[in-house]
PDB file of N, CA and C in Angstrom:
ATOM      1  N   UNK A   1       4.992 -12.052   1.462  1.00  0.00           N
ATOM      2  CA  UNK A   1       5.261 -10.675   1.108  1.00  0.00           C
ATOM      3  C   UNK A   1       5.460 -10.546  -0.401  1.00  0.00           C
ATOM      4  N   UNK A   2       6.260 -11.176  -1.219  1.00  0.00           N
ATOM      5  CA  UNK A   2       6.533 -11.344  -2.337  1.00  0.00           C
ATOM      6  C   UNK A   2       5.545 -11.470  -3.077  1.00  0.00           C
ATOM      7  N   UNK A   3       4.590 -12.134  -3.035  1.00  0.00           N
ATOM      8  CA  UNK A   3       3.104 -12.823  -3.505  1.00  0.00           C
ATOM      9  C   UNK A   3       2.064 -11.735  -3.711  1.00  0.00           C
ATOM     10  N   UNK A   4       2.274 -11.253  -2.637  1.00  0.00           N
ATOM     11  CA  UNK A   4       1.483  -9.643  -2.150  1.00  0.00           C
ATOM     12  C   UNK A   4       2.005  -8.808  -3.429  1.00  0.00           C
ATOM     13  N   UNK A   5       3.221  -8.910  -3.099  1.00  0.00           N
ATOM     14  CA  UNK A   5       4.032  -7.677  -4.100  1.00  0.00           C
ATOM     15  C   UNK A   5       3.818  -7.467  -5.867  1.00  0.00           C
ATOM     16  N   UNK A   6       3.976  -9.275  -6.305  1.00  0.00           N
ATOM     17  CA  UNK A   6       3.534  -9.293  -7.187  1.00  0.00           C
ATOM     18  C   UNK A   6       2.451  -9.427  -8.078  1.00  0.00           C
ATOM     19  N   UNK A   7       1.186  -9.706  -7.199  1.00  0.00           N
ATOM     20  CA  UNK A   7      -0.350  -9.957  -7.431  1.00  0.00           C
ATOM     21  C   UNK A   7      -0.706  -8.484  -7.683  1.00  0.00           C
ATOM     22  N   UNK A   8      -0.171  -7.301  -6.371  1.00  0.00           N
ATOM     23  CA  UNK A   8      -0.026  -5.883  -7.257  1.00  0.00           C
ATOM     24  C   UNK A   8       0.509  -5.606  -8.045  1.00  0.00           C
ATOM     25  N   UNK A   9       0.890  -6.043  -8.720  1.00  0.00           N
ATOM     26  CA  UNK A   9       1.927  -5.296  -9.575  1.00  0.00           C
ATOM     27  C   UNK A   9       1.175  -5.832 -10.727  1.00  0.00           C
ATOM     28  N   UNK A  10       1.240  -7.459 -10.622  1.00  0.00           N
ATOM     29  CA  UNK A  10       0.354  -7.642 -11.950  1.00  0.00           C
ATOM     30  C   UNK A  10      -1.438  -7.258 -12.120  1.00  0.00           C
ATOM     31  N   UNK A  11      -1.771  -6.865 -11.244  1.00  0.00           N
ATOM     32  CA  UNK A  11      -3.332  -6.067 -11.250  1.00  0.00           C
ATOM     33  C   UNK A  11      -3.047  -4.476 -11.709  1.00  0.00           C
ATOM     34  N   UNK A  12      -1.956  -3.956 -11.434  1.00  0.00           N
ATOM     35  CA  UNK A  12      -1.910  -2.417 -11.653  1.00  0.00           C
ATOM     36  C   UNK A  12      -1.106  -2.024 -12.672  1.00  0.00           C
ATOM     37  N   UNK A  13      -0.450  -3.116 -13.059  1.00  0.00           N
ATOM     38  CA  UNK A  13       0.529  -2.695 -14.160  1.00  0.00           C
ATOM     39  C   UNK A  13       1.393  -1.111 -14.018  1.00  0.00           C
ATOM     40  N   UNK A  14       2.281  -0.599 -12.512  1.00  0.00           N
ATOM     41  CA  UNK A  14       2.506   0.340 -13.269  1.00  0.00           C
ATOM     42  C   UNK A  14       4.145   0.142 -14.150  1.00  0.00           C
ATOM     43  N   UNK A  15       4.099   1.783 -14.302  1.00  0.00           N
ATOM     44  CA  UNK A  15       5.201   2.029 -14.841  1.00  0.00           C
ATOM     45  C   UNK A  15       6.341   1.634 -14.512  1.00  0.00           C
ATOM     46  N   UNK A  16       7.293   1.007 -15.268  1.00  0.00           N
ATOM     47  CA  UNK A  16       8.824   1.074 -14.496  1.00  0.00           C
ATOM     48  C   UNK A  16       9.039   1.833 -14.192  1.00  0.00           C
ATOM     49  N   UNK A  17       9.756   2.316 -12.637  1.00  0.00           N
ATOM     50  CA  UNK A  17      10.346   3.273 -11.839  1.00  0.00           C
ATOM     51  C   UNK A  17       8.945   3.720 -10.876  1.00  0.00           C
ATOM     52  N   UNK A  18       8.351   2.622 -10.676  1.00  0.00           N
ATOM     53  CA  UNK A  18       7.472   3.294  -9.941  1.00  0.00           C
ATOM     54  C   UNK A  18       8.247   2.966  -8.549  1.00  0.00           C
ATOM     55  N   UNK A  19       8.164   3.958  -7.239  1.00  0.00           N
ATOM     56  CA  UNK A  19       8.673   3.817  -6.299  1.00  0.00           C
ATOM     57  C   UNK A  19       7.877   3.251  -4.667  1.00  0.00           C
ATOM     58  N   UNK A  20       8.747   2.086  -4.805  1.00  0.00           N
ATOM     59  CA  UNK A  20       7.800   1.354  -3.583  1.00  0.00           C
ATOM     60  C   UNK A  20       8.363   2.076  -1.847  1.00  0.00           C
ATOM     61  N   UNK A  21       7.406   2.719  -1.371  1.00  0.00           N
ATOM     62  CA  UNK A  21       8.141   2.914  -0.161  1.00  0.00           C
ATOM     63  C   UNK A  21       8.189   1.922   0.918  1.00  0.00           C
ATOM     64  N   UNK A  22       9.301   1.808   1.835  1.00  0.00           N
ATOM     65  CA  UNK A  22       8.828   0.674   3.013  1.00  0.00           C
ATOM     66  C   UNK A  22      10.211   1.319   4.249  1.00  0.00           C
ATOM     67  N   UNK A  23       9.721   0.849   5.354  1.00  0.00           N
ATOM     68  CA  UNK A  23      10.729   0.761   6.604  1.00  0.00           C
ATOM     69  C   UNK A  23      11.795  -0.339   6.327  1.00  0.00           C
ATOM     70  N   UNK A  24      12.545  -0.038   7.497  1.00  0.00           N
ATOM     71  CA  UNK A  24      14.124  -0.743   7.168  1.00  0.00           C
ATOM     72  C   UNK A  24      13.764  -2.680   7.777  1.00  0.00           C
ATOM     73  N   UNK A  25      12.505  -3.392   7.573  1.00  0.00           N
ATOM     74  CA  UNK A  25      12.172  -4.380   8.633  1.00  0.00           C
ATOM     75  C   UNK A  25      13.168  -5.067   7.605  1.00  0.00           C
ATOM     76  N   UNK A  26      13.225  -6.343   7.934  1.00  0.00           N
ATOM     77  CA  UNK A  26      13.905  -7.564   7.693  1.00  0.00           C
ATOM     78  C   UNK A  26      13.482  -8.085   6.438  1.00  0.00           C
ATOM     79  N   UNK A  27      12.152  -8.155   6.078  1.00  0.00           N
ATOM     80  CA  UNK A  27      11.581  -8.405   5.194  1.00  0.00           C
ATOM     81  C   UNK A  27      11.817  -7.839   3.907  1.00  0.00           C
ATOM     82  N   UNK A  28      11.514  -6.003   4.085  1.00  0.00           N
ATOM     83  CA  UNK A  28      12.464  -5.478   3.029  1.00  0.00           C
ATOM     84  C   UNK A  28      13.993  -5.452   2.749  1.00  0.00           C
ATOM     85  N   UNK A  29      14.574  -5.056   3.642  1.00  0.00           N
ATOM     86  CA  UNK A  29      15.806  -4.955   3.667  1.00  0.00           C
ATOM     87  C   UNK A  29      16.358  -6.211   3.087  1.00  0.00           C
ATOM     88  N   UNK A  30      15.919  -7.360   2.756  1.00  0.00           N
ATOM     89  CA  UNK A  30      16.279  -8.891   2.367  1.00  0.00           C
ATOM     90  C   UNK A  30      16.802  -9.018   1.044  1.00  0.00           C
ATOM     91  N   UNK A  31      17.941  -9.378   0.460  1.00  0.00           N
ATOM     92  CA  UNK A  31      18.221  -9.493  -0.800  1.00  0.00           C
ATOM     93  C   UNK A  31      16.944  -9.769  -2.080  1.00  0.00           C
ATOM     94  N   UNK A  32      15.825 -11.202  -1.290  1.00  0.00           N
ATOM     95  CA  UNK A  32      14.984 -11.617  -2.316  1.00  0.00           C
ATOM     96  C   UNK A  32      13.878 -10.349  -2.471  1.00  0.00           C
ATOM     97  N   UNK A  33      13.762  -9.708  -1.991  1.00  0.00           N
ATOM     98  CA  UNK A  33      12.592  -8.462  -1.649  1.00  0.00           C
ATOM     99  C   UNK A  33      13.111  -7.653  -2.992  1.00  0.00           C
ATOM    100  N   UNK A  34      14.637  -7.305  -2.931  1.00  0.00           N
ATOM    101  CA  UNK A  34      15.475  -6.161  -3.343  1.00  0.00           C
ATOM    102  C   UNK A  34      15.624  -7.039  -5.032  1.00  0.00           C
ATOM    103  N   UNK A  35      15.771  -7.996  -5.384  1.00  0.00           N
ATOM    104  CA  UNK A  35      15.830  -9.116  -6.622  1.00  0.00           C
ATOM    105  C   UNK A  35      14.162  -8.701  -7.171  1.00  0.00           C
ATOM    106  N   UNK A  36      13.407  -9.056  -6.195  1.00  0.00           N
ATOM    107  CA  UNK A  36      11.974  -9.095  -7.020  1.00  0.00           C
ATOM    108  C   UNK A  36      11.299  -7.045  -7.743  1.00  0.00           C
ATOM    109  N   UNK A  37      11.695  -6.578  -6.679  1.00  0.00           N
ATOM    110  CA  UNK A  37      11.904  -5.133  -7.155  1.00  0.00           C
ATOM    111  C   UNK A  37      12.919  -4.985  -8.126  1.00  0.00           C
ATOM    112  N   UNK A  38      13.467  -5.166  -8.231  1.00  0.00           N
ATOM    113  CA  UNK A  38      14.244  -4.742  -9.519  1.00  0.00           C
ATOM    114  C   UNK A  38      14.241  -5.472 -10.552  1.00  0.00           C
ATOM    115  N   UNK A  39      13.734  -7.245 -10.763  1.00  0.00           N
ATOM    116  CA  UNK A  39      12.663  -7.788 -11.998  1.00  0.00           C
ATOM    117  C   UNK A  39      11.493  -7.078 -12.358  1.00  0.00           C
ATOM    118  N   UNK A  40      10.795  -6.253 -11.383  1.00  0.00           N
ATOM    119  CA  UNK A  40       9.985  -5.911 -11.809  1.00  0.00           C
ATOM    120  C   UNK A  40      10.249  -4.128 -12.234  1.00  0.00           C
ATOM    121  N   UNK A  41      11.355  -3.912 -12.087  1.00  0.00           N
ATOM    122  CA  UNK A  41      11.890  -2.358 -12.742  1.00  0.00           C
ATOM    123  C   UNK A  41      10.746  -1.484 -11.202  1.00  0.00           C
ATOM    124  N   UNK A  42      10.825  -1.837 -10.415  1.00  0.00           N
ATOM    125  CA  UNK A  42      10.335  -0.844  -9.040  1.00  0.00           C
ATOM    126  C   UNK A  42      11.875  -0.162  -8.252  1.00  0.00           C
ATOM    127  N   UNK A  43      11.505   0.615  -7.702  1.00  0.00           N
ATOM    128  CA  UNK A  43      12.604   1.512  -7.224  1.00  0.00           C
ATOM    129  C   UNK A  43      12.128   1.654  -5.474  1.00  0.00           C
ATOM    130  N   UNK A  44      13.222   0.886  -5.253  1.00  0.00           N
ATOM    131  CA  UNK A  44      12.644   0.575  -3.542  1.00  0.00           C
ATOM    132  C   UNK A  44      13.300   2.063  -2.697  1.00  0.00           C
ATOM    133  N   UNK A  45      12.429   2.727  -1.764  1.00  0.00           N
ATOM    134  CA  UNK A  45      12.907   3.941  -0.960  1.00  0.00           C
ATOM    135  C   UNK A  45      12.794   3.153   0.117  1.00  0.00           C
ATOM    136  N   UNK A  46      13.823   3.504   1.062  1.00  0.00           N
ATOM    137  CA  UNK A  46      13.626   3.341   2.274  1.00  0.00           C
ATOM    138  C   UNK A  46      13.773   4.945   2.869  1.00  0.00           C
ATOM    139  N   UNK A  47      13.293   5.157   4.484  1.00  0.00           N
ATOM    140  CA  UNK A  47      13.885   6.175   5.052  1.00  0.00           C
ATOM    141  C   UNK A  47      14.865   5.719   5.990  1.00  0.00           C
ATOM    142  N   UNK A  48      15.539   6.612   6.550  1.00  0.00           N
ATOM    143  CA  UNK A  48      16.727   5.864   7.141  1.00  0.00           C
ATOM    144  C   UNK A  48      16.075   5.584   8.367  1.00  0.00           C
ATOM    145  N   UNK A  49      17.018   5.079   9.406  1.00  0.00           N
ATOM    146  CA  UNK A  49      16.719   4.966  10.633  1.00  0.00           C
ATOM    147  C   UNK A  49      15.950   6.167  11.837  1.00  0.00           C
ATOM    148  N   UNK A  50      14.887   5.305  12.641  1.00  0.00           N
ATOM    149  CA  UNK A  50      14.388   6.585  12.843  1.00  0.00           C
ATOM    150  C   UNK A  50      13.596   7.365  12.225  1.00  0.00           C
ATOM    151  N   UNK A  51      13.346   7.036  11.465  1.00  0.00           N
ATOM    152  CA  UNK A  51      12.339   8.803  10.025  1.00  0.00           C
ATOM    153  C   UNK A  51      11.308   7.560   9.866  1.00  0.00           C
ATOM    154  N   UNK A  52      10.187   7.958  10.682  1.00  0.00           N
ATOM    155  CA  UNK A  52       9.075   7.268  10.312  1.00  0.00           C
ATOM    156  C   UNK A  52       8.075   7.748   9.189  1.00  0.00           C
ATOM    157  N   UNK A  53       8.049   8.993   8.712  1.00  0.00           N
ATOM    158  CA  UNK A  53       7.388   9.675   8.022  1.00  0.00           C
ATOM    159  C   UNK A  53       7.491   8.982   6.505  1.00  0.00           C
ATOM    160  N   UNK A  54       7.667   8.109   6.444  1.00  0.00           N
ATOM    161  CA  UNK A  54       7.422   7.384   4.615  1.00  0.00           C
ATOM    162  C   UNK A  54       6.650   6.530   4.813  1.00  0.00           C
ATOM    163  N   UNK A  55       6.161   5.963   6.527  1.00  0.00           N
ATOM    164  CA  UNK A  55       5.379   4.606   6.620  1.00  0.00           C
ATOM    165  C   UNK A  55       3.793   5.505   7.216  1.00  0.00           C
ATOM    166  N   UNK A  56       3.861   6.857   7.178  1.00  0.00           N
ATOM    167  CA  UNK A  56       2.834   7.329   7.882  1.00  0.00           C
ATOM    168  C   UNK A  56       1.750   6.801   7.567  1.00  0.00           C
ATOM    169  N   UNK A  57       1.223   6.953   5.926  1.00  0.00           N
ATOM    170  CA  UNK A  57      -0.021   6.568   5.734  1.00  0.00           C
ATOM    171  C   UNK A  57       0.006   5.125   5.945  1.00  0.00           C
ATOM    172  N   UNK A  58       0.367   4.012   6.069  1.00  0.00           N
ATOM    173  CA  UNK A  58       0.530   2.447   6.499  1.00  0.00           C
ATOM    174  C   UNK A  58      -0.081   2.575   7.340  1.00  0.00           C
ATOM    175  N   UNK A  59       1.197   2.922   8.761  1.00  0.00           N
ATOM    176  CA  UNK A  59       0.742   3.306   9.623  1.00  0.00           C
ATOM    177  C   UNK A  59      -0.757   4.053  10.011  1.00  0.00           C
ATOM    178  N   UNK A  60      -1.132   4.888   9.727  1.00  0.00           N
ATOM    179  CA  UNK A  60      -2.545   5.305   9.789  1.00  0.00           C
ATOM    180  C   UNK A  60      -3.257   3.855   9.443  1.00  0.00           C
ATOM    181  N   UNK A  61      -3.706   3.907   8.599  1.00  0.00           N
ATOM    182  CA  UNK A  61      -4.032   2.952   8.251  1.00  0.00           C
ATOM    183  C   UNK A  61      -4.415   1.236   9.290  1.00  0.00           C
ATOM    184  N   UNK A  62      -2.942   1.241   9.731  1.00  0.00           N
ATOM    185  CA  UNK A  62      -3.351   0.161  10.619  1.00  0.00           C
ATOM    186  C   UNK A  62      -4.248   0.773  11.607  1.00  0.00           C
ATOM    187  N   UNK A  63      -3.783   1.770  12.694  1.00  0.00           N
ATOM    188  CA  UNK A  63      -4.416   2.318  13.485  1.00  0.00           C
ATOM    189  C   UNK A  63      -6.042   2.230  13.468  1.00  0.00           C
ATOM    190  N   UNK A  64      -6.667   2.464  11.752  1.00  0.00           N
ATOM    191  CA  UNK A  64      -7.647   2.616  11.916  1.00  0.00           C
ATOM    192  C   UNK A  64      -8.358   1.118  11.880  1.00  0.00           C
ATOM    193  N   UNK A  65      -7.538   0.477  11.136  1.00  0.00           N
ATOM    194  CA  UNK A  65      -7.745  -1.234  11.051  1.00  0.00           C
ATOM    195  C   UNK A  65      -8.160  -1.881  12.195  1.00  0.00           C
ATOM    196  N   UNK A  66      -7.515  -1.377  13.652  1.00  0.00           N
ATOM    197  CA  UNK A  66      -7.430  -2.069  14.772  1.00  0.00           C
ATOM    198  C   UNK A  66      -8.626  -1.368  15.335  1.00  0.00           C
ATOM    199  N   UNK A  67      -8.811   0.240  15.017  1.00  0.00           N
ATOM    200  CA  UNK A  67     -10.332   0.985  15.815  1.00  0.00           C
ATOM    201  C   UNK A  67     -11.545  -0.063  15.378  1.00  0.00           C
ATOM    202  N   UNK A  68     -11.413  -0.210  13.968  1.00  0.00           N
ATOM    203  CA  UNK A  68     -12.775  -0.360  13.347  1.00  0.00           C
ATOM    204  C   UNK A  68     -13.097  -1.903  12.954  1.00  0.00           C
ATOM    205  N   UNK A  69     -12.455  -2.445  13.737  1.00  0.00           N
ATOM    206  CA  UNK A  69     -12.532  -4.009  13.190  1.00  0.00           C
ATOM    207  C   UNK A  69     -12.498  -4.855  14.639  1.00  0.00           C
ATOM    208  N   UNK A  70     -13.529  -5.902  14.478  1.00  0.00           N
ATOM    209  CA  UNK A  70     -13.349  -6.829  15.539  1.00  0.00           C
ATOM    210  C   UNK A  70     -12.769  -8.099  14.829  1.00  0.00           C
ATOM    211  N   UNK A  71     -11.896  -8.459  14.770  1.00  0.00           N
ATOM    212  CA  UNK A  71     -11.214 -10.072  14.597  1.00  0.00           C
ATOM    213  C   UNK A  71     -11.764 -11.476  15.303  1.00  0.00           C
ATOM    214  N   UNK A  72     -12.356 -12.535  14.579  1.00  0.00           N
ATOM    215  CA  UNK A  72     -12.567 -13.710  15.060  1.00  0.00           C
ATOM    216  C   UNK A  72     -11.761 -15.006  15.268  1.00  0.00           C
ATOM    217  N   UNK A  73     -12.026 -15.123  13.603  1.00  0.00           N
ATOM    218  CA  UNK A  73     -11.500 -16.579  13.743  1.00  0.00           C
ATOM    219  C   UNK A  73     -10.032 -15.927  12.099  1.00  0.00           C
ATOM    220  N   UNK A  74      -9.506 -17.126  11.576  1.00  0.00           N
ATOM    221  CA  UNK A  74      -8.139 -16.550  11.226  1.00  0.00           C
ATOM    222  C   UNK A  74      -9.185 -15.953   9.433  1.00  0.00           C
ATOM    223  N   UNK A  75      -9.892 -17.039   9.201  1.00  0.00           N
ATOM    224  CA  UNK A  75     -10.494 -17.321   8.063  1.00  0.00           C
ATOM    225  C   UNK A  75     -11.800 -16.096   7.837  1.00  0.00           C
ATOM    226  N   UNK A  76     -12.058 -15.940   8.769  1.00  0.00           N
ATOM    227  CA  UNK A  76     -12.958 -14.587   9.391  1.00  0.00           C
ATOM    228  C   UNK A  76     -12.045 -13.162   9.111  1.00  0.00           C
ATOM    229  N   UNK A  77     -10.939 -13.369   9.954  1.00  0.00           N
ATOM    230  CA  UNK A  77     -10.092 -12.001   9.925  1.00  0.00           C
ATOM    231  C   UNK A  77      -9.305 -11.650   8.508  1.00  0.00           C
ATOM    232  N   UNK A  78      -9.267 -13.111   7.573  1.00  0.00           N
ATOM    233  CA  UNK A  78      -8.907 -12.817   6.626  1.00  0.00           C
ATOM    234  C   UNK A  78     -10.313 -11.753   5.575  1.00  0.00           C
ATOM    235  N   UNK A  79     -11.025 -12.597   5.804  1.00  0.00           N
ATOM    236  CA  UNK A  79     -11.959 -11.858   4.556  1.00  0.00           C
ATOM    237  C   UNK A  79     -12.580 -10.548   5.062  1.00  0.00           C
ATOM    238  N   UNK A  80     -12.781 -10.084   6.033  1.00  0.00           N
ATOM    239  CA  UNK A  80     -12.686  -8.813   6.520  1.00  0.00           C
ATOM    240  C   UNK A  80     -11.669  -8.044   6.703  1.00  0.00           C
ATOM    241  N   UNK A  81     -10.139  -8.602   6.639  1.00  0.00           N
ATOM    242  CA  UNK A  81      -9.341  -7.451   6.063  1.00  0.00           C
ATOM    243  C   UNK A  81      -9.652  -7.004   4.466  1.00  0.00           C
ATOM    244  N   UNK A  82      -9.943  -7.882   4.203  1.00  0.00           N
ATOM    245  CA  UNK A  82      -9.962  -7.787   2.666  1.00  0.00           C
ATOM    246  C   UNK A  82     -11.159  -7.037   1.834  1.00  0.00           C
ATOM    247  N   UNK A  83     -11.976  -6.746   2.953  1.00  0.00           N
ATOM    248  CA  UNK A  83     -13.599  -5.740   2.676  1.00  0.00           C
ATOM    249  C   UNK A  83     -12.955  -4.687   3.468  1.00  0.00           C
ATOM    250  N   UNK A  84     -12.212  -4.745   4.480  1.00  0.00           N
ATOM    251  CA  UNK A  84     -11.894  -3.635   4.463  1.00  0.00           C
ATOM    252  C   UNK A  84     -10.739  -2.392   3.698  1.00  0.00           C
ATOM    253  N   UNK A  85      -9.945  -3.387   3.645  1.00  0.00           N
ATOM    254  CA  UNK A  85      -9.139  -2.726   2.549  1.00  0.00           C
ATOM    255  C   UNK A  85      -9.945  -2.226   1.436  1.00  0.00           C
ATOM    256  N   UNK A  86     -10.656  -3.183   0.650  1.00  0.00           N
ATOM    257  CA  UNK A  86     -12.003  -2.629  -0.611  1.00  0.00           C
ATOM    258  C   UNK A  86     -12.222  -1.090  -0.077  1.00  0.00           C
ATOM    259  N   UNK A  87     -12.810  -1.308   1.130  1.00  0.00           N
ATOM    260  CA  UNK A  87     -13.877  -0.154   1.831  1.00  0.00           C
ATOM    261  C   UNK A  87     -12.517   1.426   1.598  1.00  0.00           C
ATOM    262  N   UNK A  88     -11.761   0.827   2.267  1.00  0.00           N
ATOM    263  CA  UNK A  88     -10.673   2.050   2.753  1.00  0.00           C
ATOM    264  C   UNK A  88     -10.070   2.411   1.253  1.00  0.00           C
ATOM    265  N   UNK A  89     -10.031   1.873   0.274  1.00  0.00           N
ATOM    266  CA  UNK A  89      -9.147   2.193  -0.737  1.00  0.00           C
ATOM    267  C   UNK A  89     -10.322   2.852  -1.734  1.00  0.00           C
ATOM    268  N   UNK A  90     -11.605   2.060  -1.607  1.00  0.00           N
ATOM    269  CA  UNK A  90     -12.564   2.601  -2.619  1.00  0.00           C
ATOM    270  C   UNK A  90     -13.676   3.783  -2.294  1.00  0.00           C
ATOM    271  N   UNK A  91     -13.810   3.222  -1.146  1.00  0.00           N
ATOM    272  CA  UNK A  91     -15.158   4.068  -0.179  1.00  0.00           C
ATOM    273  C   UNK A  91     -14.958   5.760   0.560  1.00  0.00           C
ATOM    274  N   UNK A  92     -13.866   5.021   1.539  1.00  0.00           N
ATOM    275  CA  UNK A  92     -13.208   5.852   2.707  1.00  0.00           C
ATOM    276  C   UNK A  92     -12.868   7.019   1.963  1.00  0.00           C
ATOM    277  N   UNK A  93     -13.203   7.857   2.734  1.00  0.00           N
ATOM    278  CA  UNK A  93     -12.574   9.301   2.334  1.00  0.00           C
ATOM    279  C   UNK A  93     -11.565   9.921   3.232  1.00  0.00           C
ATOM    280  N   UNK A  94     -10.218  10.737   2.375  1.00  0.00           N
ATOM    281  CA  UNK A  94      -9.283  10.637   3.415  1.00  0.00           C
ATOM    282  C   UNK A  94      -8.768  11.774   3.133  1.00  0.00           C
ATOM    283  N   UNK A  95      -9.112  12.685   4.432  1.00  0.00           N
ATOM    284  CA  UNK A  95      -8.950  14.660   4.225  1.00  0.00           C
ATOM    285  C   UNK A  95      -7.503  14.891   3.802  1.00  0.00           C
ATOM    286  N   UNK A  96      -6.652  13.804   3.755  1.00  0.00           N
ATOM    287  CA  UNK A  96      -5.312  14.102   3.044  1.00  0.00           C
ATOM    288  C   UNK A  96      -5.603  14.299   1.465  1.00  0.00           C
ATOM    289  N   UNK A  97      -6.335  13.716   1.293  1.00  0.00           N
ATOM    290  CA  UNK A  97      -6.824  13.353  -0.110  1.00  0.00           C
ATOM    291  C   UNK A  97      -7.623  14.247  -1.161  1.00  0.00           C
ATOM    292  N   UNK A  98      -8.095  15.652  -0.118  1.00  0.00           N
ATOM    293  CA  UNK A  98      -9.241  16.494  -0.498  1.00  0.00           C
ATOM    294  C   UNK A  98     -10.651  15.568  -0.424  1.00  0.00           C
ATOM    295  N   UNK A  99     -10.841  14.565   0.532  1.00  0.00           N
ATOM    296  CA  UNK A  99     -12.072  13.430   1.132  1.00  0.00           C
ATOM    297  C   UNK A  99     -12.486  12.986  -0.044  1.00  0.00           C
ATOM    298  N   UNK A 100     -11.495  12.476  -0.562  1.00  0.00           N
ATOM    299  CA  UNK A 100     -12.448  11.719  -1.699  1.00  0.00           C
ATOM    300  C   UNK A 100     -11.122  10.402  -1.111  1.00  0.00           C
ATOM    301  N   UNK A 101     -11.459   9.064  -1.879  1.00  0.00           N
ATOM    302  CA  UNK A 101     -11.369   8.195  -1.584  1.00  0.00           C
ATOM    303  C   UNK A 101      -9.735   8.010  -2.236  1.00  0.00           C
ATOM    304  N   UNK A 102      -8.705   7.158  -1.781  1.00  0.00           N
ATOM    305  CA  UNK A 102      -7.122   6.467  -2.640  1.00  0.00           C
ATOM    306  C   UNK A 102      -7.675   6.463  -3.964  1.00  0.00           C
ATOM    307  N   UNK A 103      -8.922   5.418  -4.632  1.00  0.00           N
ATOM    308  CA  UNK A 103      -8.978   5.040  -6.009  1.00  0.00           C
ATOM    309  C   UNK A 103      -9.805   6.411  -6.482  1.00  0.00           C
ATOM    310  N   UNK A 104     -10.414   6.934  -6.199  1.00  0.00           N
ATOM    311  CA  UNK A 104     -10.959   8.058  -6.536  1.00  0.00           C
ATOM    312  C   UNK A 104      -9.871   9.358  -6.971  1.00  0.00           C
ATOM    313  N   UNK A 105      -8.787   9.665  -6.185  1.00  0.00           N
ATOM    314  CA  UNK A 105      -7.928  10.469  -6.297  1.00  0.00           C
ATOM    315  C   UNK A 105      -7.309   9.805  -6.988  1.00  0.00           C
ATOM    316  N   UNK A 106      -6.772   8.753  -7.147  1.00  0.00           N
ATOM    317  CA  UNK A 106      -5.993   8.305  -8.513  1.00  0.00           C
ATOM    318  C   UNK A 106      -6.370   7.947  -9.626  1.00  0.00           C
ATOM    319  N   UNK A 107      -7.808   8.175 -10.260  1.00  0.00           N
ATOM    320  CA  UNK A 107      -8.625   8.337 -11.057  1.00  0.00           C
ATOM    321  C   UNK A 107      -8.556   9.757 -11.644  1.00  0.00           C
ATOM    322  N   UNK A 108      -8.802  10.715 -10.602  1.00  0.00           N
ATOM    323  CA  UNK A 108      -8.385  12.290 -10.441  1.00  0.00           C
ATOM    324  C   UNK A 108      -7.368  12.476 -11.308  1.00  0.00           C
ATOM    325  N   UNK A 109      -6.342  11.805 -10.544  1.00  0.00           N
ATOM    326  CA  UNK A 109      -4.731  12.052 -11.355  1.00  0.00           C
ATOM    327  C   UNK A 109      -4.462  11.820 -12.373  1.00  0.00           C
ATOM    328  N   UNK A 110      -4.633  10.904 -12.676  1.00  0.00           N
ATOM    329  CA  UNK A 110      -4.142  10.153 -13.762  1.00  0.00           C
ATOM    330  C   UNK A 110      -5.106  10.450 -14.815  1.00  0.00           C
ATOM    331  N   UNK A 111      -6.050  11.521 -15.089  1.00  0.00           N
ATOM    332  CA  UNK A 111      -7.204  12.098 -15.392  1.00  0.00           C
ATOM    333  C   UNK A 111      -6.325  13.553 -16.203  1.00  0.00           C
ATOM    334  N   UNK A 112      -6.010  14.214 -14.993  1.00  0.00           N
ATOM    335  CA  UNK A 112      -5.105  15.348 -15.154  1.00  0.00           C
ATOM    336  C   UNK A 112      -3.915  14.453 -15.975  1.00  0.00           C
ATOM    337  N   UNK A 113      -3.034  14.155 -15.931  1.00  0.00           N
ATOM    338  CA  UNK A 113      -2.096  13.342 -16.064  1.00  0.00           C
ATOM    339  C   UNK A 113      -2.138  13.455 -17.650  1.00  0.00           C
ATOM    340  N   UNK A 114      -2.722  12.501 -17.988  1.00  0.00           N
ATOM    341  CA  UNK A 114      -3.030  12.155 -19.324  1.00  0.00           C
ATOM    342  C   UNK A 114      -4.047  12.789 -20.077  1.00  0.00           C
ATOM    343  N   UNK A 115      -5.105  13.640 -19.912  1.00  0.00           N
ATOM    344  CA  UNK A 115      -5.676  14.500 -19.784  1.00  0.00           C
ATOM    345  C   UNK A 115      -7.078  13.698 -20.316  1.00  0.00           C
TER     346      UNK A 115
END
């Protein structure tokens, strides 16, 4: 998890105070989780118990992971999560989004943003 956390962080460089959302699992909730977020100046949200609505898009997300994917072998399932994630973050269009794609709309933004 940690590895994950910080391989993003050092590919995206954002801002300090950027806010990581996550559920109350074990993993976050863990002192070393809560240490590495705050070396890296991130601002961890949780929702409380119950309030699933901060993990929605995750959630989605898996849902569609499990429609659109057949799983083989471990070495298999790895590199096809990993085209798919590409696909879903670069490709996929997502009507939350106005159907343009995650990297596309944050291209958008940060467009406006900075102008």
């Amino acid at each position: 998890m940690s590895d994950s956390l910080i391989r993003a962080f050092l590919l995206e460089e954002p801002k300090e105070g950027l806010i990581i959302y996550s559920d109350q699992g074990s993993k976050y909730s863990s002192k070393e989780y809560s240490n590495i977020l705050k070396k890296l100046g991130l601002v961890q949200s949780m929702s409380r118990y119950g309030n699933c609505y901060d993990n929605a898009v995750i959630e989605s997300f898996h849902v569609y992971l499990k429609k659109e994917m057949v799983l083989v072998t471990k070495r298999y399932m790895r590199a096809m999560i990993f085209d798919y994630i590409e696909f879903y973050n670069k490709e996929r269009r997502h009507s939350f989004l106005g159907n343009v794609s995650p990297v596309e709309f944050e291209k958008l933004h940060k467009k406006l943003v900075l102008g």
